[in-house]
N, C-alpha and C. Protein backbone atom coordinates (compact mmCIF):
# COMPACT_ATOMS: atom_id res chain seq x y z
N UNK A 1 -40.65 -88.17 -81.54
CA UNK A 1 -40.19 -87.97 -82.90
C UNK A 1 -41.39 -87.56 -83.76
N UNK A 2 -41.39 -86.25 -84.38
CA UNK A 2 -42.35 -86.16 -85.35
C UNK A 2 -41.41 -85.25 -86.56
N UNK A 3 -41.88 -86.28 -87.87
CA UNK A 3 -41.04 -85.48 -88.82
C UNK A 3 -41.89 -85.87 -90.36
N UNK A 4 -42.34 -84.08 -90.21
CA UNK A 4 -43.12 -84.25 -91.26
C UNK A 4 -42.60 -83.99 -92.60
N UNK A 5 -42.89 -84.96 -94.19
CA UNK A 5 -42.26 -84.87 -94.77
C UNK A 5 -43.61 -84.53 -95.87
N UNK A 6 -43.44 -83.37 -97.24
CA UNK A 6 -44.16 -82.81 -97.63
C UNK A 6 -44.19 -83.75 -98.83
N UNK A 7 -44.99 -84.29 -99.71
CA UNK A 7 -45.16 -85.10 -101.01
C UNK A 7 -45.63 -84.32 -101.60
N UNK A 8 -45.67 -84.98 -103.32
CA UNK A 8 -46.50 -84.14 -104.14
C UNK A 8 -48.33 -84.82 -104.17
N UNK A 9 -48.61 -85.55 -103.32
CA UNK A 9 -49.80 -85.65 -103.24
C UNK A 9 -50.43 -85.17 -101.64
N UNK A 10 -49.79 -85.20 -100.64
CA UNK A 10 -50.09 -84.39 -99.88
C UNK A 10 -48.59 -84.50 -98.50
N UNK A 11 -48.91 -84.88 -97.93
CA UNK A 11 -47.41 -85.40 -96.90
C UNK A 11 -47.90 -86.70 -95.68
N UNK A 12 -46.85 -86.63 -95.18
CA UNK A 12 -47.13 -87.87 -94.20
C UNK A 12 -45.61 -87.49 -92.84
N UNK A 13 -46.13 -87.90 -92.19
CA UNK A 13 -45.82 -87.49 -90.48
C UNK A 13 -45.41 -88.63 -89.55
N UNK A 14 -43.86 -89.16 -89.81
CA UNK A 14 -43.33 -89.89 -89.02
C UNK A 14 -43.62 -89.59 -87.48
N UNK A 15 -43.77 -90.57 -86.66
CA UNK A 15 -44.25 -90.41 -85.59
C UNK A 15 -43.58 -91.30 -84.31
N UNK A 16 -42.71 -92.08 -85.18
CA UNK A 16 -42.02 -93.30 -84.26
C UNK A 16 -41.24 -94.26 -85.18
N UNK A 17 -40.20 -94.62 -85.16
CA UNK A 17 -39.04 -95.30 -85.56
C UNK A 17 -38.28 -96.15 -84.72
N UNK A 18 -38.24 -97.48 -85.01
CA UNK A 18 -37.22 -97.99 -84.13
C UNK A 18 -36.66 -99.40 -84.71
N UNK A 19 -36.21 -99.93 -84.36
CA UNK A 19 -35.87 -101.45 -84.47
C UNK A 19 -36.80 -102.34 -85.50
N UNK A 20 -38.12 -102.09 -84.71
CA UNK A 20 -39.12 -103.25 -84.60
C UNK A 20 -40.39 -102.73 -85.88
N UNK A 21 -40.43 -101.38 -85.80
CA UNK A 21 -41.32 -100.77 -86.82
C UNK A 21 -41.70 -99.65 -87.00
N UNK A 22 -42.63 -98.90 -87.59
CA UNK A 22 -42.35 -97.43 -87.63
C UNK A 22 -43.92 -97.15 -87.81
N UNK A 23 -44.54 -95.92 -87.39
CA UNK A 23 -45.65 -95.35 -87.49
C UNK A 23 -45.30 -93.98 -88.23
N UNK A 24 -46.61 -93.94 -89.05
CA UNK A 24 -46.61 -92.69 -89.71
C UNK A 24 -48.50 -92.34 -90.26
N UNK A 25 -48.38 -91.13 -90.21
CA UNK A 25 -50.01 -90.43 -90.56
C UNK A 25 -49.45 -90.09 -91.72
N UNK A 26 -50.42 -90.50 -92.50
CA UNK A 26 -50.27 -89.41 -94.23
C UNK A 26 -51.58 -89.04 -94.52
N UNK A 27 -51.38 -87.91 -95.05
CA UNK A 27 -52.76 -87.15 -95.65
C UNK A 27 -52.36 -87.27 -97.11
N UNK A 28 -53.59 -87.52 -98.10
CA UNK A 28 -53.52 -88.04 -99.55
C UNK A 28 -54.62 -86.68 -99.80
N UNK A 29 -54.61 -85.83 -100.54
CA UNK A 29 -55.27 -84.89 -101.16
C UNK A 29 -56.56 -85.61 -101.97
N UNK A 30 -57.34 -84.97 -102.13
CA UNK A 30 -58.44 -85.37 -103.10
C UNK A 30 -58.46 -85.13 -104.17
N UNK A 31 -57.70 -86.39 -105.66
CA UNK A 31 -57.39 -86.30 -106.61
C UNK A 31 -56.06 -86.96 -106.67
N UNK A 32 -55.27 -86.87 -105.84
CA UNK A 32 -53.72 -87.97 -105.93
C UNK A 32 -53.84 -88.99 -105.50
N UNK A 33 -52.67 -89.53 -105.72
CA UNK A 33 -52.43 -91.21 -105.68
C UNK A 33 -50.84 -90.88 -105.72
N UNK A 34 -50.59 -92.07 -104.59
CA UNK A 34 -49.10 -92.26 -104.71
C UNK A 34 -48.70 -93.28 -105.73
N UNK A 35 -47.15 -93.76 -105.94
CA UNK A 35 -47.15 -94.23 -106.98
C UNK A 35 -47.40 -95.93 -107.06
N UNK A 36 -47.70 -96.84 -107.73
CA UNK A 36 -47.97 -97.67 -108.00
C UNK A 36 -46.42 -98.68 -107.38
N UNK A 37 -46.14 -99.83 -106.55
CA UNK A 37 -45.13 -99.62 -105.96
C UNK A 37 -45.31 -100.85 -105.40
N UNK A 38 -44.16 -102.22 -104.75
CA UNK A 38 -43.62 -102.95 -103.86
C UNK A 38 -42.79 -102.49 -102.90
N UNK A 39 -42.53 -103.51 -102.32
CA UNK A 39 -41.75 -103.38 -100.69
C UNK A 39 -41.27 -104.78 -100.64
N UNK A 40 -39.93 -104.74 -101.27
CA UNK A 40 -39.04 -106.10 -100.85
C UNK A 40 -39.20 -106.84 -99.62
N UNK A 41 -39.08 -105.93 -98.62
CA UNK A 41 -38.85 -106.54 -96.99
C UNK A 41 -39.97 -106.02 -96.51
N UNK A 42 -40.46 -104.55 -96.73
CA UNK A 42 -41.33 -103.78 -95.31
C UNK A 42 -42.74 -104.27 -95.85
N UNK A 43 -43.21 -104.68 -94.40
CA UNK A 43 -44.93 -104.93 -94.49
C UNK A 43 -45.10 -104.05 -93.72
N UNK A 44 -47.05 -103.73 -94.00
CA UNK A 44 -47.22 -102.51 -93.88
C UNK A 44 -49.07 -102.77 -93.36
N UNK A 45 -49.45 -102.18 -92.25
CA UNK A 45 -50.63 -102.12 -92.29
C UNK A 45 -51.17 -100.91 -92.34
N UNK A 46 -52.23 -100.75 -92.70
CA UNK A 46 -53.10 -99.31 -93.27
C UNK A 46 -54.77 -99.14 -92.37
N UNK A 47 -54.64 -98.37 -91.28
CA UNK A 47 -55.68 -97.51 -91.10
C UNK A 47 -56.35 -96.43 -91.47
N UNK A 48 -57.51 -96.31 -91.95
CA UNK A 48 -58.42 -95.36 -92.46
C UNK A 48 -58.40 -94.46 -91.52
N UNK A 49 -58.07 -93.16 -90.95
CA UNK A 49 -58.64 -92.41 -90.05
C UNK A 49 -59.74 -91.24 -90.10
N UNK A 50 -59.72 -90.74 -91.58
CA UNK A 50 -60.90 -89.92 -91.97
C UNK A 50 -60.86 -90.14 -93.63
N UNK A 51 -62.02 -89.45 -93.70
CA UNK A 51 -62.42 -89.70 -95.58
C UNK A 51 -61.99 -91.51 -95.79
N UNK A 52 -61.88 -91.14 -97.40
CA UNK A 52 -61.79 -92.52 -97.66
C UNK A 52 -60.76 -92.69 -99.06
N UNK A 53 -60.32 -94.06 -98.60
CA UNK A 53 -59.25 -93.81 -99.95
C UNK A 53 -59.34 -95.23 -100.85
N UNK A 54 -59.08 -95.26 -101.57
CA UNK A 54 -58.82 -96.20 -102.93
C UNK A 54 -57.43 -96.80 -102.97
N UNK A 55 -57.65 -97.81 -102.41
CA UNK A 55 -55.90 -98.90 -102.61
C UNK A 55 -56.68 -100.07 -103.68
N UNK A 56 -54.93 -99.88 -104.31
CA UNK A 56 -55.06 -101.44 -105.38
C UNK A 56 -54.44 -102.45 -104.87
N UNK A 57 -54.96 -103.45 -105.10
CA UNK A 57 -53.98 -104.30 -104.21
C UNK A 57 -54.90 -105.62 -104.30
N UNK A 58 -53.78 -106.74 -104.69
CA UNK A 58 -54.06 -107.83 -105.30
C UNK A 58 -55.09 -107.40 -106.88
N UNK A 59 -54.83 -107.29 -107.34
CA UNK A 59 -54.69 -106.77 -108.75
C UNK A 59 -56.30 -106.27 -108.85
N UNK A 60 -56.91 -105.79 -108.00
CA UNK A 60 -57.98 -104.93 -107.93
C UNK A 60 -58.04 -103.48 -107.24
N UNK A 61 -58.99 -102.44 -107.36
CA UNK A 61 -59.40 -101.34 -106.45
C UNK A 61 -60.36 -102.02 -105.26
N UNK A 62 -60.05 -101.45 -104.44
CA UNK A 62 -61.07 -101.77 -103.28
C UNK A 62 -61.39 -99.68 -102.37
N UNK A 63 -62.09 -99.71 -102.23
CA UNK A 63 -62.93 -98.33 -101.28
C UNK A 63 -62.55 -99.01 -99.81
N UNK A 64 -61.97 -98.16 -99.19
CA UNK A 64 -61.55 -98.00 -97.73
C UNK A 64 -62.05 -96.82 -96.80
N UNK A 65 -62.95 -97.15 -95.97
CA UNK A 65 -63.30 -95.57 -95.10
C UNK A 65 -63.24 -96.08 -93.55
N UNK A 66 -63.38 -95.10 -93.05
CA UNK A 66 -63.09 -94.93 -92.01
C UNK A 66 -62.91 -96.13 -90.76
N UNK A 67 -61.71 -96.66 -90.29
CA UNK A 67 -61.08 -97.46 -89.46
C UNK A 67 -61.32 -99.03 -90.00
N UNK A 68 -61.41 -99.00 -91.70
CA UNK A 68 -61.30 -99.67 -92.28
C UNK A 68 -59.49 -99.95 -92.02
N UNK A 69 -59.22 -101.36 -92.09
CA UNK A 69 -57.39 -101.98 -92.17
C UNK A 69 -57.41 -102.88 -93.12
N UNK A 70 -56.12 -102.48 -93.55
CA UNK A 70 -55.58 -103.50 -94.49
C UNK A 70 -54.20 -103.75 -94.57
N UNK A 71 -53.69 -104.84 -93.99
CA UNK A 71 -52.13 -105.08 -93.89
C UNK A 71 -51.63 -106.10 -95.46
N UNK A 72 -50.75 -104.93 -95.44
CA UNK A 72 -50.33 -105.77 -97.59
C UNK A 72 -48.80 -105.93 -97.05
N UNK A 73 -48.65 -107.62 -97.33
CA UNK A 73 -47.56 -107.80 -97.07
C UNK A 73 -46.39 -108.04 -98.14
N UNK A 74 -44.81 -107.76 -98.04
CA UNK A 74 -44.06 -106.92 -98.64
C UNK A 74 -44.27 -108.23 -100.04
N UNK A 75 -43.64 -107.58 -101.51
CA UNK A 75 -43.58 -107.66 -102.65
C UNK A 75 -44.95 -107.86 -103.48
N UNK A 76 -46.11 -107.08 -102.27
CA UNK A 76 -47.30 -107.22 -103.40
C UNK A 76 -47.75 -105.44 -103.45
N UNK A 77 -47.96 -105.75 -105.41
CA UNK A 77 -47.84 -104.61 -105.40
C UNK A 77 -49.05 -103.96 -104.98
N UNK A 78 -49.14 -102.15 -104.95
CA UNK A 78 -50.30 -101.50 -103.82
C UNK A 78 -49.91 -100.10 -105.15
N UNK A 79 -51.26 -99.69 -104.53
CA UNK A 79 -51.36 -98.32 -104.70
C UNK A 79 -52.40 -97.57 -104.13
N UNK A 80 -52.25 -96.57 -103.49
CA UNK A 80 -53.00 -95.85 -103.31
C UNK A 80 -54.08 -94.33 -103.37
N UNK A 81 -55.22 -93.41 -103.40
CA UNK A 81 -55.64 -92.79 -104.55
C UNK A 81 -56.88 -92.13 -103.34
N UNK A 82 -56.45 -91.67 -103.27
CA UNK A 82 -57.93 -90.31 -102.44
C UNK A 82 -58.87 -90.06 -103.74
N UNK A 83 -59.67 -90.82 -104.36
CA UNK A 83 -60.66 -90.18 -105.30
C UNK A 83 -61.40 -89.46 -105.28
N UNK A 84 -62.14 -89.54 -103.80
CA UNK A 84 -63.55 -88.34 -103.98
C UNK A 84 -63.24 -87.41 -101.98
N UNK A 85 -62.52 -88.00 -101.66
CA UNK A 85 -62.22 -86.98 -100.26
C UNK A 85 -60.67 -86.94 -100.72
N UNK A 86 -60.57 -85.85 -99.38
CA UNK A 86 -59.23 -86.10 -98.92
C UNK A 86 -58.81 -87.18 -97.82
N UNK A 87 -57.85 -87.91 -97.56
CA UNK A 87 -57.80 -88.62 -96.67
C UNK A 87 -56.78 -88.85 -95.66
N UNK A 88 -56.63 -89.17 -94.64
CA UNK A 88 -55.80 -89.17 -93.28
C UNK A 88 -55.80 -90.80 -93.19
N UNK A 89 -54.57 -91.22 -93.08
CA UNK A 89 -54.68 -92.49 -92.39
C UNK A 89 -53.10 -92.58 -91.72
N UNK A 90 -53.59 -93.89 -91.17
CA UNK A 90 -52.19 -94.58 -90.05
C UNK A 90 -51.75 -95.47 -90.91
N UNK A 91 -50.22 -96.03 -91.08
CA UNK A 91 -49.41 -96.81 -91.61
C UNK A 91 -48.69 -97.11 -90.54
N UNK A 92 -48.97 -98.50 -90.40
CA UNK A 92 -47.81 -99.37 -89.26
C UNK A 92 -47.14 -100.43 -89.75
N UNK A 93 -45.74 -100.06 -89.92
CA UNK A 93 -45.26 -100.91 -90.75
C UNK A 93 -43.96 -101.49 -90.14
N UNK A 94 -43.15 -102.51 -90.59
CA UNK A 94 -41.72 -103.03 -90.39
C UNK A 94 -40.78 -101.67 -90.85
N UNK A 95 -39.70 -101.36 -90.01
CA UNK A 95 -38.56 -100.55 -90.24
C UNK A 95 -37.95 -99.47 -91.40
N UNK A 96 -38.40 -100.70 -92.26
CA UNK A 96 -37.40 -100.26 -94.14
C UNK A 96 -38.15 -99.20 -94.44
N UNK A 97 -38.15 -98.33 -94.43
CA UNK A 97 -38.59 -96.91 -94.80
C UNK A 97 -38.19 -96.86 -96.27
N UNK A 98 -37.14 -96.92 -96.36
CA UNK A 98 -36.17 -96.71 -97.86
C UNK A 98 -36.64 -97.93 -99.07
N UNK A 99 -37.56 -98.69 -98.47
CA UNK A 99 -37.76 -100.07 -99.40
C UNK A 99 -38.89 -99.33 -100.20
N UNK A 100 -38.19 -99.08 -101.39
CA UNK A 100 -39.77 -98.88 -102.23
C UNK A 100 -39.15 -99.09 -103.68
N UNK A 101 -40.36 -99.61 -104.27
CA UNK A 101 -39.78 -100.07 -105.82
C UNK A 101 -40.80 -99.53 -106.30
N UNK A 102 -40.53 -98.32 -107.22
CA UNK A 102 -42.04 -97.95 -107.87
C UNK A 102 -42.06 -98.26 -109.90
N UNK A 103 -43.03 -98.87 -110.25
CA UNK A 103 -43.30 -99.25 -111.25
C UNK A 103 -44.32 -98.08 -111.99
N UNK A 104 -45.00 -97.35 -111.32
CA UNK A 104 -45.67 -96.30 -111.85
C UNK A 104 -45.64 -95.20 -111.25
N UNK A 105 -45.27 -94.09 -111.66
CA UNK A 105 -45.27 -92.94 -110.75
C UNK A 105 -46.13 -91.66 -111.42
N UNK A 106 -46.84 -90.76 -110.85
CA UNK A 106 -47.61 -89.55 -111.66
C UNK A 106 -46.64 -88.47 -111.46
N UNK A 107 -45.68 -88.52 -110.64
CA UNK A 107 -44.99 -87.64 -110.59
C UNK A 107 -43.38 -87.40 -110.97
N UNK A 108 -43.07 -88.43 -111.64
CA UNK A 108 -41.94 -88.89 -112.25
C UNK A 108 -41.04 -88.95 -111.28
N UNK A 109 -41.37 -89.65 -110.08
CA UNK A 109 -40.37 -90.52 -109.04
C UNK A 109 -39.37 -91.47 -109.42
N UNK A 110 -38.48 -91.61 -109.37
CA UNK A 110 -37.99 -92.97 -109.30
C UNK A 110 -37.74 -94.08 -108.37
């Protein structure tokens, strides 16, 4: 299964779906950020695979580079922000794809 889906900050590349959890690659452009956002049910862990990116999470920024992880588990809020690269990473997460609650968006998401 590969199904790549195009964002307005760059896209991300389902790679596996099932029951138990789901993998996906996203590339974040240098200068975007997705939107500011929870996850009722889905937890989610985050591999760095190139460049470096900027997640908020627990009510700070933290700098993430390369095969740096960080698993944020569901109803805390996150965001994430390619500031000075572009960036590639892995997301391994629980199932709920569709679980997203966004509180801030740059791109007028709902």
């Amino acid at each position: 299964m590969n199904k790549k889906t195009d964002k307005p900050w760059g896209y991300e590349d389902l790679v596996e779906l099932n029951d138990v959890y789901a993998v996906k690659f996203l590339f974040m452009k240098k200068g975007q950020q997705c939107s500011l956002q929870h996850h009722e049910e889905k937890k989610e862990t985050i591999i760095i695979l190139d460049g470096e990116l900027d997640i908020f999470f627990n009510d700070e920024w933290k700098t993430y580079n390369k095969y740096d992880v960080l698993t944020i588990p569901a109803k805390k809020i996150h965001r994430m922000k390619a500031s000075s690269t572009d960036c590639l990473y892995m997301e391994c997460s629980t199932p709920e794809l569709e679980d997203v609650v966004r509180h801030e968006d740059d791109y007028k998401r709902s």
